[in-house]
C-alpha atoms as a PDB file:
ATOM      1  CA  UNK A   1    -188.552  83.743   0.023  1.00  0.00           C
ATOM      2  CA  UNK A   2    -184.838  84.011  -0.810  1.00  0.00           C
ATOM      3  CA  UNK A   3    -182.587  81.825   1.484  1.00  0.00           C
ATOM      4  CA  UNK A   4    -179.385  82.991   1.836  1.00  0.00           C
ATOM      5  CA  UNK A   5    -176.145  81.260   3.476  1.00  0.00           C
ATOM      6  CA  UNK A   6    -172.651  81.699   4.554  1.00  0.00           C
ATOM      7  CA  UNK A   7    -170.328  79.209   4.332  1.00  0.00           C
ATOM      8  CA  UNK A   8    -166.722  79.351   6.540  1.00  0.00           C
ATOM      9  CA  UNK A   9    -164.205  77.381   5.592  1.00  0.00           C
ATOM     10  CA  UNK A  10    -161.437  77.095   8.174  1.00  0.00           C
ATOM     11  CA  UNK A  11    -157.745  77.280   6.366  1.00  0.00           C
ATOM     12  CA  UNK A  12    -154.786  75.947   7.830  1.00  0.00           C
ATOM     13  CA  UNK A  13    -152.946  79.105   6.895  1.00  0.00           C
ATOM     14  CA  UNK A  14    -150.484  81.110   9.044  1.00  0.00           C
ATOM     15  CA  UNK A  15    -150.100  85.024   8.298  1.00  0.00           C
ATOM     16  CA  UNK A  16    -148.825  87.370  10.377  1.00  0.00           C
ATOM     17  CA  UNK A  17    -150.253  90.559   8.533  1.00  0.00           C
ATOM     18  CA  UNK A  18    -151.732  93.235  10.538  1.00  0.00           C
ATOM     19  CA  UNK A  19    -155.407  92.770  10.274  1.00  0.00           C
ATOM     20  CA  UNK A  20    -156.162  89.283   8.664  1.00  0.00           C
ATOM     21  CA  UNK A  21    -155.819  87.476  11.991  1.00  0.00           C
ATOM     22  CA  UNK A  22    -158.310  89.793  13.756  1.00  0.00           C
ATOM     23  CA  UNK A  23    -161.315  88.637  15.859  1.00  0.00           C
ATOM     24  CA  UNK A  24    -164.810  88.435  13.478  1.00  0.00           C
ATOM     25  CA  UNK A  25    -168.234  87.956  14.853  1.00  0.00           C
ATOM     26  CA  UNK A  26    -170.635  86.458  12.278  1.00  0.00           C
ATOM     27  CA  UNK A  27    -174.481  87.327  14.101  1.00  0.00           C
ATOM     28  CA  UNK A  28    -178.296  87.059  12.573  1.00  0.00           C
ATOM     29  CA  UNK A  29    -177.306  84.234  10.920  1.00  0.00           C
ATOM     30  CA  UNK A  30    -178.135  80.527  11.812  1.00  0.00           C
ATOM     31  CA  UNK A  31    -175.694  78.319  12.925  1.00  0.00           C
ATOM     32  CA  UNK A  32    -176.023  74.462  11.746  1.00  0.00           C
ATOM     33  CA  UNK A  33    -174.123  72.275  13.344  1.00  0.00           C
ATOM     34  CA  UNK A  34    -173.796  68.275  12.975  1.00  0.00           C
ATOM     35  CA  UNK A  35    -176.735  67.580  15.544  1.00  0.00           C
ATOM     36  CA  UNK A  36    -178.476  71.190  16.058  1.00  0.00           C
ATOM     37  CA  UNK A  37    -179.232  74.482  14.754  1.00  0.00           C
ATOM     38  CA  UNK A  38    -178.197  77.008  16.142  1.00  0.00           C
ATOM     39  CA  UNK A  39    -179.496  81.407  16.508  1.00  0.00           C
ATOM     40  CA  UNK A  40    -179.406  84.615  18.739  1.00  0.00           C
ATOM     41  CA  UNK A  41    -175.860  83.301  18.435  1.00  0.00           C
ATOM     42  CA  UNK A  42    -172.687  84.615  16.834  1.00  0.00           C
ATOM     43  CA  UNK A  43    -169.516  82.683  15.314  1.00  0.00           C
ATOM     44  CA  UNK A  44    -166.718  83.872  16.604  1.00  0.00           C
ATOM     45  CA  UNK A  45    -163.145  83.461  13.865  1.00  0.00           C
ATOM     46  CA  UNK A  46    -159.667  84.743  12.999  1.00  0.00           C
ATOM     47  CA  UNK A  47    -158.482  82.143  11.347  1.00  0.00           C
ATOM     48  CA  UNK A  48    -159.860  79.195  12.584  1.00  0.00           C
ATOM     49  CA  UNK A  49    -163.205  79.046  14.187  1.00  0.00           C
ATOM     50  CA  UNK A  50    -162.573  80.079  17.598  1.00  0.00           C
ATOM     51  CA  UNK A  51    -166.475  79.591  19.476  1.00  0.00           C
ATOM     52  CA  UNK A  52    -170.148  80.160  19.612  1.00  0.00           C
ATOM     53  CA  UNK A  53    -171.512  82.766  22.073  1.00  0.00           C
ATOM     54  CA  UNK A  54    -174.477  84.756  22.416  1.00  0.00           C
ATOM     55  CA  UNK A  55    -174.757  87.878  19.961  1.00  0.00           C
ATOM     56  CA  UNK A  56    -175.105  90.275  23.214  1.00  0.00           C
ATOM     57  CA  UNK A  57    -171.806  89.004  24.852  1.00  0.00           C
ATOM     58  CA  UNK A  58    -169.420  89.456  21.990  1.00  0.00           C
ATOM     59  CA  UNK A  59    -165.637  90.312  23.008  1.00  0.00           C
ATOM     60  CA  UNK A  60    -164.465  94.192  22.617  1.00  0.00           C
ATOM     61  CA  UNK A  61    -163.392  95.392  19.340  1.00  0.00           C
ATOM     62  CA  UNK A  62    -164.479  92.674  17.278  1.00  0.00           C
ATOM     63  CA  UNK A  63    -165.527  93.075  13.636  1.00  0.00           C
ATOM     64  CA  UNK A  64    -169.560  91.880  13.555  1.00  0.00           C
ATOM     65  CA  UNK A  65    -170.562  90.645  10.126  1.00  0.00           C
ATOM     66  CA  UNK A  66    -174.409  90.429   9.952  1.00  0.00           C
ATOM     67  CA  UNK A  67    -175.334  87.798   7.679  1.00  0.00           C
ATOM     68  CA  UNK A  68    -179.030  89.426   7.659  1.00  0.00           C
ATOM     69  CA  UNK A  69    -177.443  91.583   4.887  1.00  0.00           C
END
């Protein structure tokens, strides 16, 4: 079976366009983290990564990504 990932990389970078800073939701993806892995979950980013919550309690008007393809 194919595996696939997706890799954030937090930037330190500040931009004030319209659009770049808003709120994504990453969801059917797995989450690894230094001592667990996480799913049923979503990563929430603008430009830093902002928190993990569960897919069915994302904020309003947030883009979803689903890493499921």
């Amino acid at each position: 079976m194919k595996k696939k990932a997706i890799v954030l990389i937090a930037q330190n970078t500040r931009n004030n366009n319209a659009g770049e800073n808003k709120m994504k939701a990453i969801v059917n993806g797995k989450i690894i983290l230094k001592d667990r892995i996480v799913e049923g979950s979503a990563l929430l980013y603008s430009n830093v990564i902002e928190g993990i919550v569960p897919a069915d309690k994302l904020p309003e008007g947030v883009e979803v990504i689903d890493a499921k393809g």
